[in-house]
Protein backbone atom coordinates (compact mmCIF):
# COMPACT_ATOMS: atom_id res chain seq x y z
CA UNK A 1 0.00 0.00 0.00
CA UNK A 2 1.41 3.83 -1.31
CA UNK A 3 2.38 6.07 1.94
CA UNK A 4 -0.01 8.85 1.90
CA UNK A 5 1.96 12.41 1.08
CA UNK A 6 1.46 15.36 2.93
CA UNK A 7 2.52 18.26 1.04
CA UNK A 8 4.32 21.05 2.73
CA UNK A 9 2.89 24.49 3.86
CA UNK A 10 4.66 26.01 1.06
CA UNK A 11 3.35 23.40 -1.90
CA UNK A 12 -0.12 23.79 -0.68
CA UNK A 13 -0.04 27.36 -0.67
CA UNK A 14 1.17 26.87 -4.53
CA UNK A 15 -1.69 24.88 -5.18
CA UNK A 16 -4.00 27.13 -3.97
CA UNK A 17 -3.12 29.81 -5.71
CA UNK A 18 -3.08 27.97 -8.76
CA UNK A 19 -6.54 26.79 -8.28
CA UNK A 20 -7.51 30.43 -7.90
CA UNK A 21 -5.91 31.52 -10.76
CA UNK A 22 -7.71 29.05 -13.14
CA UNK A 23 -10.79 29.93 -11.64
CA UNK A 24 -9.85 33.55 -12.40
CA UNK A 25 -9.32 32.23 -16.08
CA UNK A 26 -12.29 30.94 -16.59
CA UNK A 27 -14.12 33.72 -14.94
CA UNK A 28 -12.64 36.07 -17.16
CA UNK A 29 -13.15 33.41 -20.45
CA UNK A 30 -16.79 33.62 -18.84
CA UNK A 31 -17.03 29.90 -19.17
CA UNK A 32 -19.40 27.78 -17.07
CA UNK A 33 -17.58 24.85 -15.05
CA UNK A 34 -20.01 22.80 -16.99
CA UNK A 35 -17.84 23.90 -20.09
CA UNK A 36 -14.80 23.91 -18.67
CA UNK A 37 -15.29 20.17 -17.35
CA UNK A 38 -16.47 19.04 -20.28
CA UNK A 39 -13.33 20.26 -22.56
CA UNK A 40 -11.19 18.67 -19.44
CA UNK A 41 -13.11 15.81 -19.33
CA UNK A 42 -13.73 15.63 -15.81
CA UNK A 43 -16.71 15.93 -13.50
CA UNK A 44 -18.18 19.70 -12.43
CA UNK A 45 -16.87 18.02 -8.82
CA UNK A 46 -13.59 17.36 -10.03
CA UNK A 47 -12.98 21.43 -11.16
CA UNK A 48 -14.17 22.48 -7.97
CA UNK A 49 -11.64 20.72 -6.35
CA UNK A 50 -9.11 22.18 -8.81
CA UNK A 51 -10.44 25.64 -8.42
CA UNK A 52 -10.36 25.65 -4.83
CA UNK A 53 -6.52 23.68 -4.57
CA UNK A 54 -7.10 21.10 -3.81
CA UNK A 55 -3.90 19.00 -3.68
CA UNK A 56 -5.22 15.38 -3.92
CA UNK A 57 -6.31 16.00 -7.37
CA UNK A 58 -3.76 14.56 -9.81
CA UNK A 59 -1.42 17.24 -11.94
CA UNK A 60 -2.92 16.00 -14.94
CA UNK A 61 -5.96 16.74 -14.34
CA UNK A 62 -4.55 20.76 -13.18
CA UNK A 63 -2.89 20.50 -16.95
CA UNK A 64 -6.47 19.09 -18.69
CA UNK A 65 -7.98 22.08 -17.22
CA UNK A 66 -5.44 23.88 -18.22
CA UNK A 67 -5.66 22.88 -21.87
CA UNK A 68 -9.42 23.18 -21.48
CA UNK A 69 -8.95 27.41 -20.99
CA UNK A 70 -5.98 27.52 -23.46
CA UNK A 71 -3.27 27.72 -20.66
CA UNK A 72 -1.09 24.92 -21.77
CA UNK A 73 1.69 26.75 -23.59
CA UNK A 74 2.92 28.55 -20.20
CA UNK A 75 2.71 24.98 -17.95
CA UNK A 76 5.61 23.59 -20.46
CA UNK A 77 7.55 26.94 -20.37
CA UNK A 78 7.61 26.56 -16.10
CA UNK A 79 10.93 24.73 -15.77
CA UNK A 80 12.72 25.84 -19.17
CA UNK A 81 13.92 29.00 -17.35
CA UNK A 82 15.79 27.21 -14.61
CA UNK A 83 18.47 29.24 -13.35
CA UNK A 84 19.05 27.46 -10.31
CA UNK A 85 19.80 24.52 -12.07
CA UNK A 86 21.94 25.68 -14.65
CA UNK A 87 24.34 27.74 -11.60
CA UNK A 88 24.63 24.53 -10.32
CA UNK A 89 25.46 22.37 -13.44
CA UNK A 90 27.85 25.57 -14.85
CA UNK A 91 29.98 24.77 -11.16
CA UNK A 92 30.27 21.22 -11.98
CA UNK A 93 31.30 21.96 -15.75
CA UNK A 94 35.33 20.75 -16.01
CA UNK A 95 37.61 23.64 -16.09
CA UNK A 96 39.46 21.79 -19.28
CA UNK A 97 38.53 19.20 -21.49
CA UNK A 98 41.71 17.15 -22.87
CA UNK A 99 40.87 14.59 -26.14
CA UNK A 100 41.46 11.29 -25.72
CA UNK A 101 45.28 9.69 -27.12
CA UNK A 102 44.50 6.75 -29.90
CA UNK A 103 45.66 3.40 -28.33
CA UNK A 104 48.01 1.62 -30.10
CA UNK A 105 47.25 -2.98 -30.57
């Protein structure tokens, strides 16, 4: 049986605030969550749950719902910007790189 996760403070603050915002996109798309489920194919329950953050609901369904309101082009752009990771991978690049000598049979 799966351990049960508890997101932190922090992720579940995220979440939240994500929820709102797609509510906020769909209130200004003035869609119904009747709509909005149906394009996300999902229950009217189910978008509730993702409007209000809820973080037991599966990231794909955040992403369907996200398609669903045209939003999907900015959820692949969220990691291609990552500075922190490339500070850390530019410290571990070699100072020199030396070829390789031919060996002789």
């Amino acid at each position: 049986m799966a351990t049960p996760h508890i997101p932190t403070l922090g992720a579940k603050r995220a979440i939240r605030r994500i929820g709102a915002d797609l509510r906020i996109a769909r209130l200004r798309r003035r869609l119904p969550m009747e709509v909005v489920a149906a394009r996300a194919f999902i229950s009217r329950g189910t978008l509730a749950r993702v409007e209000q953050g809820d973080p037991a609901v599966s990231f794909g369904i955040y992403a369907s719902v996200m398609q669903a309101l045209g939003l999907i082009g900015p959820l692949s752009d969220l990691l291609a910007d990552d500075q922190v990771g490339a500070a850390l991978e530019s410290e571990r690049l070699p100072k020199r790189v030396r070829t390789k000598k031919a060996t002789e049979t």
